[in-house]
N, C-alpha and C. Protein backbone atom coordinates (compact mmCIF):
# COMPACT_ATOMS: atom_id res chain seq x y z
N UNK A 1 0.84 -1.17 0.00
CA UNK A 1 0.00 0.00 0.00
C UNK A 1 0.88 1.24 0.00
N UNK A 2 0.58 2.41 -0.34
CA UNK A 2 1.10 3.52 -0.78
C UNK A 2 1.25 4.34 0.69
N UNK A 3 1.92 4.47 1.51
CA UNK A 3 2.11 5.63 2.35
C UNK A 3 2.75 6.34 2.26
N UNK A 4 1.56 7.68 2.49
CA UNK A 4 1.37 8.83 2.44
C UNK A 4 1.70 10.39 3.34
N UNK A 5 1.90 11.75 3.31
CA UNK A 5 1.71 12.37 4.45
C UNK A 5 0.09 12.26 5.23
N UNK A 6 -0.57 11.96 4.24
CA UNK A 6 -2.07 11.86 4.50
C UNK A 6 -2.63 11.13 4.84
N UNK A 7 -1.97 9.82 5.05
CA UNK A 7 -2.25 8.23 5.73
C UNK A 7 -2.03 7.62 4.77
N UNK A 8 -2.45 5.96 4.54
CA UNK A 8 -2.45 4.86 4.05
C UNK A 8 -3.34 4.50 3.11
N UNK A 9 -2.94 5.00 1.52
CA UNK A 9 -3.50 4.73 0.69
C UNK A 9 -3.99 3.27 0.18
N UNK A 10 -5.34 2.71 0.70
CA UNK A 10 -6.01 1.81 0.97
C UNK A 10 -6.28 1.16 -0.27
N UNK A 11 -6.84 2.01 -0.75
CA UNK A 11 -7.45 1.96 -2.41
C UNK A 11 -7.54 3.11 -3.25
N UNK A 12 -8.33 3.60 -4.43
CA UNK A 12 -8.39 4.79 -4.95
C UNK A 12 -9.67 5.48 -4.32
N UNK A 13 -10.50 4.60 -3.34
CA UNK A 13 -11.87 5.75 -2.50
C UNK A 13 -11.18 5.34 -0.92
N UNK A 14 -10.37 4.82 -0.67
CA UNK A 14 -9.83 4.59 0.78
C UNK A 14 -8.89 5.11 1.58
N UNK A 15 -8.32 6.40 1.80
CA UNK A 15 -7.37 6.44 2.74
C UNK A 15 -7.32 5.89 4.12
N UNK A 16 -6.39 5.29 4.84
CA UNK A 16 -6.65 5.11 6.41
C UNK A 16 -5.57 6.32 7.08
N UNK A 17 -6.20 6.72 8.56
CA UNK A 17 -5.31 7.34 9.33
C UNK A 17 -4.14 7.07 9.49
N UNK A 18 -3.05 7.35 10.37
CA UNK A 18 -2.15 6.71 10.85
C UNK A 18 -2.80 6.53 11.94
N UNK A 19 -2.35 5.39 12.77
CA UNK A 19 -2.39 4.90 14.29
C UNK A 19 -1.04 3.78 14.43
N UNK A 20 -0.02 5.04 14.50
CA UNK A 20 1.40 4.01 14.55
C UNK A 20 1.56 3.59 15.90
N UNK A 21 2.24 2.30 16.24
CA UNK A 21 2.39 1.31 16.92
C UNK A 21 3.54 0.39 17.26
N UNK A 22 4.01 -0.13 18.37
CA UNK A 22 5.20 -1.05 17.86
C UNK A 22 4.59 -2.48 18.34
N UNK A 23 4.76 -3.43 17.12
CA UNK A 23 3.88 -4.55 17.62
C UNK A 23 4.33 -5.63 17.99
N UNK A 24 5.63 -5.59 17.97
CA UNK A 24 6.77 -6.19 19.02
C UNK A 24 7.89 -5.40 19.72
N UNK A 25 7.82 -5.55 21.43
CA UNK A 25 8.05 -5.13 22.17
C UNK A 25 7.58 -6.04 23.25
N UNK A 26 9.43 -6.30 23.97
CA UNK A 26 9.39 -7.06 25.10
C UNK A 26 10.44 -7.31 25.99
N UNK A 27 11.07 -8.06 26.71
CA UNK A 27 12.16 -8.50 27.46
C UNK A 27 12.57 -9.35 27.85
N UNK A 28 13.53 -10.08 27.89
CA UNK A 28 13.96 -11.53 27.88
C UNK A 28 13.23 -12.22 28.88
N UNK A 29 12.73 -13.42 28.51
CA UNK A 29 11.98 -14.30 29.37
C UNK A 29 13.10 -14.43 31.05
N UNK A 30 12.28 -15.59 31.61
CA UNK A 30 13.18 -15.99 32.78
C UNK A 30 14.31 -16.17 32.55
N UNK A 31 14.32 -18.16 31.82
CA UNK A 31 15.46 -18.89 31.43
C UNK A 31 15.34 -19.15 30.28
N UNK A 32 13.95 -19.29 29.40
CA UNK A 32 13.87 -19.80 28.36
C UNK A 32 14.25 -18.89 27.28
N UNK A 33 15.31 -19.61 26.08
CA UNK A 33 15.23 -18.92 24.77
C UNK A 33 13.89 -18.86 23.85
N UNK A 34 13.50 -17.53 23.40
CA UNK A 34 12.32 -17.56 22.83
C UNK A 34 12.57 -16.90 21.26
N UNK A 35 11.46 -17.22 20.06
CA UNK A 35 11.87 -16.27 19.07
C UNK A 35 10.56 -15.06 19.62
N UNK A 36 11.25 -14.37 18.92
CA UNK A 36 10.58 -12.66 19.38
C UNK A 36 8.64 -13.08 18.91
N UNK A 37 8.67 -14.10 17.85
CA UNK A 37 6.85 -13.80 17.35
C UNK A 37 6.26 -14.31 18.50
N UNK A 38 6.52 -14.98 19.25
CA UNK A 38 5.98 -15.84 20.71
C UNK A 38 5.99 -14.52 21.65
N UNK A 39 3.98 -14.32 21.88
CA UNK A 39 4.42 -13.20 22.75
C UNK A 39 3.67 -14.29 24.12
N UNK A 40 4.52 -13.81 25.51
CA UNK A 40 4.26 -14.37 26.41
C UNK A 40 4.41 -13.21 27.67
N UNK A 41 4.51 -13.66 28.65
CA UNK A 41 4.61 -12.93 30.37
C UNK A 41 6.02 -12.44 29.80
N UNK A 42 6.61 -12.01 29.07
CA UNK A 42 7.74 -11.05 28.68
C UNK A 42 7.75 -10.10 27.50
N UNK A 43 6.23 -10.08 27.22
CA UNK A 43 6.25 -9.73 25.78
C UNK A 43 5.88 -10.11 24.51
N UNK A 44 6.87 -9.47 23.70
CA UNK A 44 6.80 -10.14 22.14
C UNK A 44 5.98 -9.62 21.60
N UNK A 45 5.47 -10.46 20.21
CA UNK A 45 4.75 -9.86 19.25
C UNK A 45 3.24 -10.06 19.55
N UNK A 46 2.85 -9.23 20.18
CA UNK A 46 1.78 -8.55 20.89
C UNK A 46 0.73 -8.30 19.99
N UNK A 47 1.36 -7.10 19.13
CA UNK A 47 0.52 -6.32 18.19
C UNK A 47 -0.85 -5.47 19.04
N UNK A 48 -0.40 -5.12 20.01
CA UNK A 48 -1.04 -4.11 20.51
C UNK A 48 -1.10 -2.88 20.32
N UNK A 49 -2.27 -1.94 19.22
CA UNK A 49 -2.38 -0.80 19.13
C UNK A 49 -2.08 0.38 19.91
N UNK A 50 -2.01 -0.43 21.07
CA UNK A 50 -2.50 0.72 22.65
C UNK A 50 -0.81 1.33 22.31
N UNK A 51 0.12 0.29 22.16
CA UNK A 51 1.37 0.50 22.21
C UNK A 51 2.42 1.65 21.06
N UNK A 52 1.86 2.64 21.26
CA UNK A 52 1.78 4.40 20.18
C UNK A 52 2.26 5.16 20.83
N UNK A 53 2.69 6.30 20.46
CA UNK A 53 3.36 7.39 20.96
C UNK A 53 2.85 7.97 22.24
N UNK A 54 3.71 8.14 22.73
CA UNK A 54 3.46 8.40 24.10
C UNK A 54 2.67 7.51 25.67
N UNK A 55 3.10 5.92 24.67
CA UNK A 55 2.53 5.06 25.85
C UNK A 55 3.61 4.47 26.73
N UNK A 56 3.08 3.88 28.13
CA UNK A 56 3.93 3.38 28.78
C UNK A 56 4.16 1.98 28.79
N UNK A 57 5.05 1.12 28.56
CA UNK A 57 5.01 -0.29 29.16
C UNK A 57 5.70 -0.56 29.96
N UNK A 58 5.32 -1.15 31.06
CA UNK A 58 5.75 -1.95 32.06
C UNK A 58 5.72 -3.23 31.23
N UNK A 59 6.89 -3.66 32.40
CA UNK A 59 7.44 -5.55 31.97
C UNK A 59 8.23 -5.90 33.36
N UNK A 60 7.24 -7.09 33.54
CA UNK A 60 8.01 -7.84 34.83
C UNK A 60 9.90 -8.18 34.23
N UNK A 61 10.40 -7.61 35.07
CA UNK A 61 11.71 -7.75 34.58
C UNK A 61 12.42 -9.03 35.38
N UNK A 62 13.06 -10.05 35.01
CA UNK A 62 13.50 -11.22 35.86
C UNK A 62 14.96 -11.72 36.11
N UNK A 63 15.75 -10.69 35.46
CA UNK A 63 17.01 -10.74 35.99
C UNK A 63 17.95 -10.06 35.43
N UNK A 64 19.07 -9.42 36.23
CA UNK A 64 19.33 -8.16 35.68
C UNK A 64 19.98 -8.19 34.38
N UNK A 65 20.42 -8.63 33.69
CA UNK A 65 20.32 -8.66 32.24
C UNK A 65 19.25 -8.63 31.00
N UNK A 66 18.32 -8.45 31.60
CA UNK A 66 16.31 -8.52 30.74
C UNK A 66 16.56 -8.03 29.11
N UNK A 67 17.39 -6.61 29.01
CA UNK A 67 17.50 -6.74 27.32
C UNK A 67 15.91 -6.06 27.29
N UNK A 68 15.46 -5.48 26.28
CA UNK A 68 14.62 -5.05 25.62
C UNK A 68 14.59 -5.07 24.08
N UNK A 69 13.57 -5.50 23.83
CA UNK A 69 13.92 -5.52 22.13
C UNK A 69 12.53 -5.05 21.33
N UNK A 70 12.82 -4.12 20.24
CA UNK A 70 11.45 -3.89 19.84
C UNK A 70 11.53 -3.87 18.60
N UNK A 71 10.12 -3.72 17.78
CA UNK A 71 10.34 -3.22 16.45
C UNK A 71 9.06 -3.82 15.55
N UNK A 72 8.94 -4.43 14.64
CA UNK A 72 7.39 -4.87 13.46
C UNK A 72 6.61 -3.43 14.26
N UNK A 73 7.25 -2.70 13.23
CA UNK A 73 6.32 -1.17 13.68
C UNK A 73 5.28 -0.81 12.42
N UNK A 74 4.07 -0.40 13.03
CA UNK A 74 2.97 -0.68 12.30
C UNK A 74 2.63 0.74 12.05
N UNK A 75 2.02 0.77 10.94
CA UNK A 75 0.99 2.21 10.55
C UNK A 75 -0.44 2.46 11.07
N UNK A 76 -1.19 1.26 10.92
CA UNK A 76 -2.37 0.73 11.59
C UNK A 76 -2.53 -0.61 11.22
N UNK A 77 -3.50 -0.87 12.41
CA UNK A 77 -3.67 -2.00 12.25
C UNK A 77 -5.04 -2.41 12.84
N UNK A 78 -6.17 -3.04 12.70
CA UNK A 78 -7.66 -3.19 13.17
C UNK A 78 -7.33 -4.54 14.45
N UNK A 79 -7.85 -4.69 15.42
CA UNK A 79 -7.73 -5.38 16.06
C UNK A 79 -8.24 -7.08 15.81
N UNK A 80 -7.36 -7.65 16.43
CA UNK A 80 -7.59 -9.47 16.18
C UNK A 80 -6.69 -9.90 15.05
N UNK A 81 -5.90 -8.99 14.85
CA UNK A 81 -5.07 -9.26 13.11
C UNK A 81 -5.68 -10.06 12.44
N UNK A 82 -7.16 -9.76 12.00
CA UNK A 82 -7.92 -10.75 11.28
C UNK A 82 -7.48 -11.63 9.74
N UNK A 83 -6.66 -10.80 9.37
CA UNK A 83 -6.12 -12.06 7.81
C UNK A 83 -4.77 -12.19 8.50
N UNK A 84 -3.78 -12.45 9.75
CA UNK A 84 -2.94 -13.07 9.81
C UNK A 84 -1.63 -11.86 9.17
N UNK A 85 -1.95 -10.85 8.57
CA UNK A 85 -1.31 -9.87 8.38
C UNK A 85 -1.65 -8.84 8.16
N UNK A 86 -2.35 -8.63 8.79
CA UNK A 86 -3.86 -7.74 9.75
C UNK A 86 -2.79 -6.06 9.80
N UNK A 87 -1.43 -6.22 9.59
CA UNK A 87 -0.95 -4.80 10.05
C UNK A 87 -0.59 -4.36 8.79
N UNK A 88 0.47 -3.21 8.45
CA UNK A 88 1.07 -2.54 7.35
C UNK A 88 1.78 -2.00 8.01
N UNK A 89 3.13 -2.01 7.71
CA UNK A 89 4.21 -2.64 7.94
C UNK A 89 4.84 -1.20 7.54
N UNK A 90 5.71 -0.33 8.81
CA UNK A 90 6.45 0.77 7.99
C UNK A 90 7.68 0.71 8.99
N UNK A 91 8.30 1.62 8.16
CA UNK A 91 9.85 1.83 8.72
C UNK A 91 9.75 2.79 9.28
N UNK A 92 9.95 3.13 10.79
CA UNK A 92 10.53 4.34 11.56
C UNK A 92 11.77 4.74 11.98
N UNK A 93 11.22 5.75 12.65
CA UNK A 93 12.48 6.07 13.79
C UNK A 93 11.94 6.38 15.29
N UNK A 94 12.68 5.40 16.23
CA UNK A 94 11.26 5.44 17.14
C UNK A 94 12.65 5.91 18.26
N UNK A 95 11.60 6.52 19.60
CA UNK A 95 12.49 6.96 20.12
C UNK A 95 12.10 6.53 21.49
N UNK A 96 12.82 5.56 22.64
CA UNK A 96 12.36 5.19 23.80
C UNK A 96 13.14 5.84 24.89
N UNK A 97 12.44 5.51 26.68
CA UNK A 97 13.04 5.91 27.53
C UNK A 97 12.71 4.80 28.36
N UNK A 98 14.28 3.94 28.97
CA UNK A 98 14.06 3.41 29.79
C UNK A 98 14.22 3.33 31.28
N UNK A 99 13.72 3.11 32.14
CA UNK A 99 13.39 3.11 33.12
C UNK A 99 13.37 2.01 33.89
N UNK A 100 14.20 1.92 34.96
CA UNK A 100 13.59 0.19 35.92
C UNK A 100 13.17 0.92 37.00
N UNK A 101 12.05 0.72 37.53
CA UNK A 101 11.26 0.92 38.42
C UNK A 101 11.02 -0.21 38.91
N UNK A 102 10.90 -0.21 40.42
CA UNK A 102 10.68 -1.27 41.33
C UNK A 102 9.47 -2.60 40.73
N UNK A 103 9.44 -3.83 40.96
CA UNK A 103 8.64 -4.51 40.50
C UNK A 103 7.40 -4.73 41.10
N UNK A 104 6.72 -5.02 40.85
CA UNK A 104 5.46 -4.31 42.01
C UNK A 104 5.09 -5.90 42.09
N UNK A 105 4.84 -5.86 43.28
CA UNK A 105 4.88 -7.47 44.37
C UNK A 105 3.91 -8.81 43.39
N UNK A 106 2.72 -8.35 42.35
CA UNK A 106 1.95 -9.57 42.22
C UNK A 106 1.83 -9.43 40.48
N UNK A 107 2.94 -8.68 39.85
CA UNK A 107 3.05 -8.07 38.43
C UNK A 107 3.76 -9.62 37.53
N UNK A 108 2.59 -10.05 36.83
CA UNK A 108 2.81 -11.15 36.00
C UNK A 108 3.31 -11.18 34.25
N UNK A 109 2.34 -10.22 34.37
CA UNK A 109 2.22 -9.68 32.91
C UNK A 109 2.48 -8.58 32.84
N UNK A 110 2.45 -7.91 31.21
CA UNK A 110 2.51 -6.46 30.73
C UNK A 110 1.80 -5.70 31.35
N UNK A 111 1.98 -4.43 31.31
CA UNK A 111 0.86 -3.48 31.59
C UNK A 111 1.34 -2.12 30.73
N UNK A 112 0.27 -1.32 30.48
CA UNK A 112 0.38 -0.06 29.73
C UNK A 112 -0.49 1.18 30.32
N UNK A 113 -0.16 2.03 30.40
CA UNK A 113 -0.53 2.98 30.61
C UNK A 113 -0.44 4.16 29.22
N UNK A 114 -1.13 4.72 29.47
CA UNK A 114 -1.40 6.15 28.05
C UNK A 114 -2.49 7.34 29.32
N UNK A 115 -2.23 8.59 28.68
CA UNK A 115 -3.53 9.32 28.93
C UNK A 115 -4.70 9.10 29.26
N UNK A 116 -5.06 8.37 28.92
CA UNK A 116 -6.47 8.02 29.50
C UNK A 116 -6.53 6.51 30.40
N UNK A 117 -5.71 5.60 30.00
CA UNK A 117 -6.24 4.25 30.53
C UNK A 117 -4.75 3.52 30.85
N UNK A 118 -5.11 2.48 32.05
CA UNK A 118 -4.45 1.40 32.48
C UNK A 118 -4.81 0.27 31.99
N UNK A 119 -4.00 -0.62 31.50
CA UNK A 119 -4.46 -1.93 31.00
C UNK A 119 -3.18 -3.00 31.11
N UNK A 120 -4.08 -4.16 31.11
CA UNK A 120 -3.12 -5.31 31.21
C UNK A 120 -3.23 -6.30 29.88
N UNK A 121 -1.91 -6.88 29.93
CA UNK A 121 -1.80 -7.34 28.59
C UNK A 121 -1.70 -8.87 28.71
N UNK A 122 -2.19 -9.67 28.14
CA UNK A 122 -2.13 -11.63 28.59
C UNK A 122 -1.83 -11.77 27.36
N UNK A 123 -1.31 -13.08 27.00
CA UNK A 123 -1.06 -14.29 25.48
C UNK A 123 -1.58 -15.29 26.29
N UNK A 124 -2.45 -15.96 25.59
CA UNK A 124 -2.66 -17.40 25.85
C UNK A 124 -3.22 -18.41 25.14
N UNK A 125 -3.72 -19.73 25.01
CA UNK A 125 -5.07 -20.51 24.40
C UNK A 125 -5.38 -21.26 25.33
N UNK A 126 -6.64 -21.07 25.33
CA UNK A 126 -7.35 -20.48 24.44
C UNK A 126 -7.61 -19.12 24.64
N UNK A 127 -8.51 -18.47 24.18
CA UNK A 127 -8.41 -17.41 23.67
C UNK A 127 -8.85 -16.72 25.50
N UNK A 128 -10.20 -17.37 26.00
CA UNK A 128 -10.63 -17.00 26.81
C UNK A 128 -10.23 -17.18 28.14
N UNK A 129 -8.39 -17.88 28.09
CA UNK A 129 -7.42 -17.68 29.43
C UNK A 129 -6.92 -16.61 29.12
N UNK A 130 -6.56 -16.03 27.91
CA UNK A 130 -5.80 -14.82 27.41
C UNK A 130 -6.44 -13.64 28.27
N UNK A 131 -8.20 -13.74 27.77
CA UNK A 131 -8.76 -12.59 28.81
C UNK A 131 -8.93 -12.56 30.38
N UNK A 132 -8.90 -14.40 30.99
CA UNK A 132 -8.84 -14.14 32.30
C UNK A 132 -7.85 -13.41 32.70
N UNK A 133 -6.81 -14.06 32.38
CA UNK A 133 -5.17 -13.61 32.84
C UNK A 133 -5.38 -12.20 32.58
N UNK A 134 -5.83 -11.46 31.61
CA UNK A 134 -5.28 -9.75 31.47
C UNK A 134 -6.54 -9.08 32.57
N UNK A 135 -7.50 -9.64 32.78
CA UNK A 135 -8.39 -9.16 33.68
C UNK A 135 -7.79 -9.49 35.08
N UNK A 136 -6.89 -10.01 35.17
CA UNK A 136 -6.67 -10.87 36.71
C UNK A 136 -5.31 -9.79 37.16
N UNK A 137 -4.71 -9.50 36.09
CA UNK A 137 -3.89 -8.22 36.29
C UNK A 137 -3.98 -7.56 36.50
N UNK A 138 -4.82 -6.96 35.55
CA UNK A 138 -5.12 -5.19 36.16
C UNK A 138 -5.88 -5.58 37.01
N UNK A 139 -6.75 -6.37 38.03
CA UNK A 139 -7.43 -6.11 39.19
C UNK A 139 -6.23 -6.17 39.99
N UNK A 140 -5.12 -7.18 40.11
CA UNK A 140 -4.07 -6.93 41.04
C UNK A 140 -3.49 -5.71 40.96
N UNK A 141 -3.32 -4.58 39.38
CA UNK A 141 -2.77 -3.71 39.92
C UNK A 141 -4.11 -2.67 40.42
N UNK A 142 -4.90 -2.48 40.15
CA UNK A 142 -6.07 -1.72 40.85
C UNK A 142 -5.94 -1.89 42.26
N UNK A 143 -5.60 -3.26 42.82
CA UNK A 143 -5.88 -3.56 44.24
C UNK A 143 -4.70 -3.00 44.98
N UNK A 144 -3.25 -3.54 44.30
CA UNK A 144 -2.26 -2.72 44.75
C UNK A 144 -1.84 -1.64 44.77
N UNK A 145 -2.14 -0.81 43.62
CA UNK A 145 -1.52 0.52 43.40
C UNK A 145 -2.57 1.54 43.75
N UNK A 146 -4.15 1.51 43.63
CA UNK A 146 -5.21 2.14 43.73
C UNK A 146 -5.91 2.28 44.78
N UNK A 147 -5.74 1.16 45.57
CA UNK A 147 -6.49 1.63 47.33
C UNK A 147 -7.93 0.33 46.54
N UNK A 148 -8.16 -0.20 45.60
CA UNK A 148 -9.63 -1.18 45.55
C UNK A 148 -9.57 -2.43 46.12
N UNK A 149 -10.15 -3.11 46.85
CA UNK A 149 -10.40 -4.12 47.24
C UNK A 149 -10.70 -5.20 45.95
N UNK A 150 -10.26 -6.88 45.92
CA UNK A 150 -10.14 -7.62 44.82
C UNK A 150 -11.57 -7.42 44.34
N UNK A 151 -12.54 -7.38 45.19
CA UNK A 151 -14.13 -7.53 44.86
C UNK A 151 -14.85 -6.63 44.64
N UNK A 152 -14.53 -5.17 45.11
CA UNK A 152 -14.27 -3.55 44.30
C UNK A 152 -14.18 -3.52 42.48
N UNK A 153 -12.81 -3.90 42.65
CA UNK A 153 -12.29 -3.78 41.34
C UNK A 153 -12.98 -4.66 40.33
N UNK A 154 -13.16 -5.81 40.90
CA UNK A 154 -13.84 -6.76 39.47
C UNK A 154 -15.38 -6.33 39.52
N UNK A 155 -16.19 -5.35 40.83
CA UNK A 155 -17.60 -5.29 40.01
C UNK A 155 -17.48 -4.17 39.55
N UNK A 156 -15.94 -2.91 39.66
CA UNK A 156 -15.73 -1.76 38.91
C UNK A 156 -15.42 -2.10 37.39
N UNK A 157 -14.47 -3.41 37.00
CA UNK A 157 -14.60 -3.61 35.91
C UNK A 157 -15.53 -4.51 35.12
N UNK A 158 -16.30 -4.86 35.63
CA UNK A 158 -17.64 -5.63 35.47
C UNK A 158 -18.41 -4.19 34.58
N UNK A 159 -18.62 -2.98 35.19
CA UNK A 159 -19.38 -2.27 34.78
C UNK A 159 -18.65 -1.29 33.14
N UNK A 160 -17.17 -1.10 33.10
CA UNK A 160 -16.53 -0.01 32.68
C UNK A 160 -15.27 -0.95 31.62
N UNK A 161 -14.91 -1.70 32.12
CA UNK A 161 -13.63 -2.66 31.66
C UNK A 161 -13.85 -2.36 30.20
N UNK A 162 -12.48 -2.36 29.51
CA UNK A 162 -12.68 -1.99 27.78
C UNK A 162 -11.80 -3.35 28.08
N UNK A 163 -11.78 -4.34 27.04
CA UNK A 163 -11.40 -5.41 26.72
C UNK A 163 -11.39 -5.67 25.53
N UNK A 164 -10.04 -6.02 24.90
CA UNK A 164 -10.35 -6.92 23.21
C UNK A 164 -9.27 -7.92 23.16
N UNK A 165 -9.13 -8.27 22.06
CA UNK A 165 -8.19 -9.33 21.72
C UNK A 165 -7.34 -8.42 20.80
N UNK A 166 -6.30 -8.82 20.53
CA UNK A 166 -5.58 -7.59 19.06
C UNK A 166 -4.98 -8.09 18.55
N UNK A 167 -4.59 -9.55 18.80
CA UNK A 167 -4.03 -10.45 17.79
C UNK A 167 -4.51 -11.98 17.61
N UNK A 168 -4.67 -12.51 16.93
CA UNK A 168 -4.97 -14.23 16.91
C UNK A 168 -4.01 -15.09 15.59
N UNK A 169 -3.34 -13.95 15.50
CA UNK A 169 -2.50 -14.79 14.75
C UNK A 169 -1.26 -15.40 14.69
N UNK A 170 -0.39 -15.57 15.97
CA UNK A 170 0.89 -16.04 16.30
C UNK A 170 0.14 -17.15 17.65
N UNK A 171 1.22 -18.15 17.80
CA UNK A 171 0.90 -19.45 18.63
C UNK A 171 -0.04 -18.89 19.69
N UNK A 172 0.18 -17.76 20.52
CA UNK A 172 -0.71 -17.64 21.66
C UNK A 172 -1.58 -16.14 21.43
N UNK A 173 -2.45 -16.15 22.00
CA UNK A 173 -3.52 -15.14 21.64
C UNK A 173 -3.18 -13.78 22.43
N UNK A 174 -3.42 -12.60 22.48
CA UNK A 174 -2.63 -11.71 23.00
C UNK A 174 -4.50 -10.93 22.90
N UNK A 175 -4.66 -10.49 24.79
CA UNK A 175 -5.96 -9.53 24.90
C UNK A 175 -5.42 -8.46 25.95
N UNK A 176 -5.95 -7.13 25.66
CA UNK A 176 -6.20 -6.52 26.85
C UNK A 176 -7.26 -6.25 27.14
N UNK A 177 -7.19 -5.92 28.85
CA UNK A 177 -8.15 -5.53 29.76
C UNK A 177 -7.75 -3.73 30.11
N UNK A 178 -8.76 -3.19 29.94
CA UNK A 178 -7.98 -1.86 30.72
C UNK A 178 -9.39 -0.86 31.71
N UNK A 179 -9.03 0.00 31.75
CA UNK A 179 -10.26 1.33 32.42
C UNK A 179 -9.42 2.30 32.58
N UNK A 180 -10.24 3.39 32.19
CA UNK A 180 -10.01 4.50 32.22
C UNK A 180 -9.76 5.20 33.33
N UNK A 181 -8.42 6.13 33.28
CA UNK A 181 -8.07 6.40 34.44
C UNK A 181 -9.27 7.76 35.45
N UNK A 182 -9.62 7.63 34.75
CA UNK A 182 -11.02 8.62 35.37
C UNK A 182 -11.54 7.91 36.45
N UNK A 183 -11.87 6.46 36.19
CA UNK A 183 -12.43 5.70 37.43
C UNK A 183 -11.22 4.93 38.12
N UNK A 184 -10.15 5.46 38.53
CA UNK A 184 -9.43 5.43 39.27
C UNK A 184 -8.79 6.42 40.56
């Protein structure tokens, strides 16, 4: 596809926006060697939109050598990577800041933060451990970092929780859970 200053020439009646992204981004597992498309409790190829300019990721870090590695940087991409190459594919120049900040006592998985929302990030199969696990996160960090009680938080995200899936096309399924930092 043709990119543009004007977005992503789709077709000749289609432009798309930009909504750039990096859709791998992660940090070395425990012990295990992994290839980067395996995204797991360290990462990987995620393909999470949320993950755009000016977002934050946290990553349980597991020993002091962790490494960070990023990059399959996207223009847009619709969530669930529905044909398996669901993104469009561009070359940047991306610019990070890292940070180790203390590990926070019950932090399994990813987490992101942006302007508006906290969210947690799971891989799994089936699809519907992917969403327990990212829901089971952000209630631990709601409970820890926010002052909510475990049974608070899950009928706060019972009511408000934004949840999707954003990839189904690499071995394990990759969902977030998030809420807006307003109801925090």
């Amino acid at each position: 596809m043709e990119v543009t200053e004007g977005g992503i020439r789709f077709n000749a009646r289609i432009t798309l926006p930009y909504a750039p992204f990096i859709g791998t981004l992660g940090v070395s597992p425990e012990i295990e060697a992994v290839t980067s498309l395996q995204p797991d409790y360290w990462g990987g190829n995620m393909d999470l939109p949320d993950v755009g300019p000016g977002a934050i990721a946290y990553f349980p870090v597991h020993h002091k050598e962790a490494y960070l590695y990023l990059g399959d940087c996207h223009a847009t991409q619709g969530d669930g990577e529905l044909c398996g190459i669901g993104a469009i594919e561009i070359r940047t120049q991306t610019t990070v800041r890292l940070d180790l900040v203390p590990k926070p006592r019950r932090m399994v998985w990813p987490r992101i933060e942006t302007d508006e929302h906290i969210g947690a990030i799971a891989c799994a199969r089936p699809l519907e451990d992917a969403f327990r696990l990212a829901s089971e996160e952000l209630v631990n960090w709601m409970v820890d970092d926010f002052g909510f009680s475990p049974e608070g938080a899950v009928l706060l995200l019972g009511q408000v929780a934004e949840a999707r899936c954003t990839q189904l096309a690499n071995p394990k399924y990759t969902y977030i859970t998030k809420i807006a930092k307003r109801y925090i």
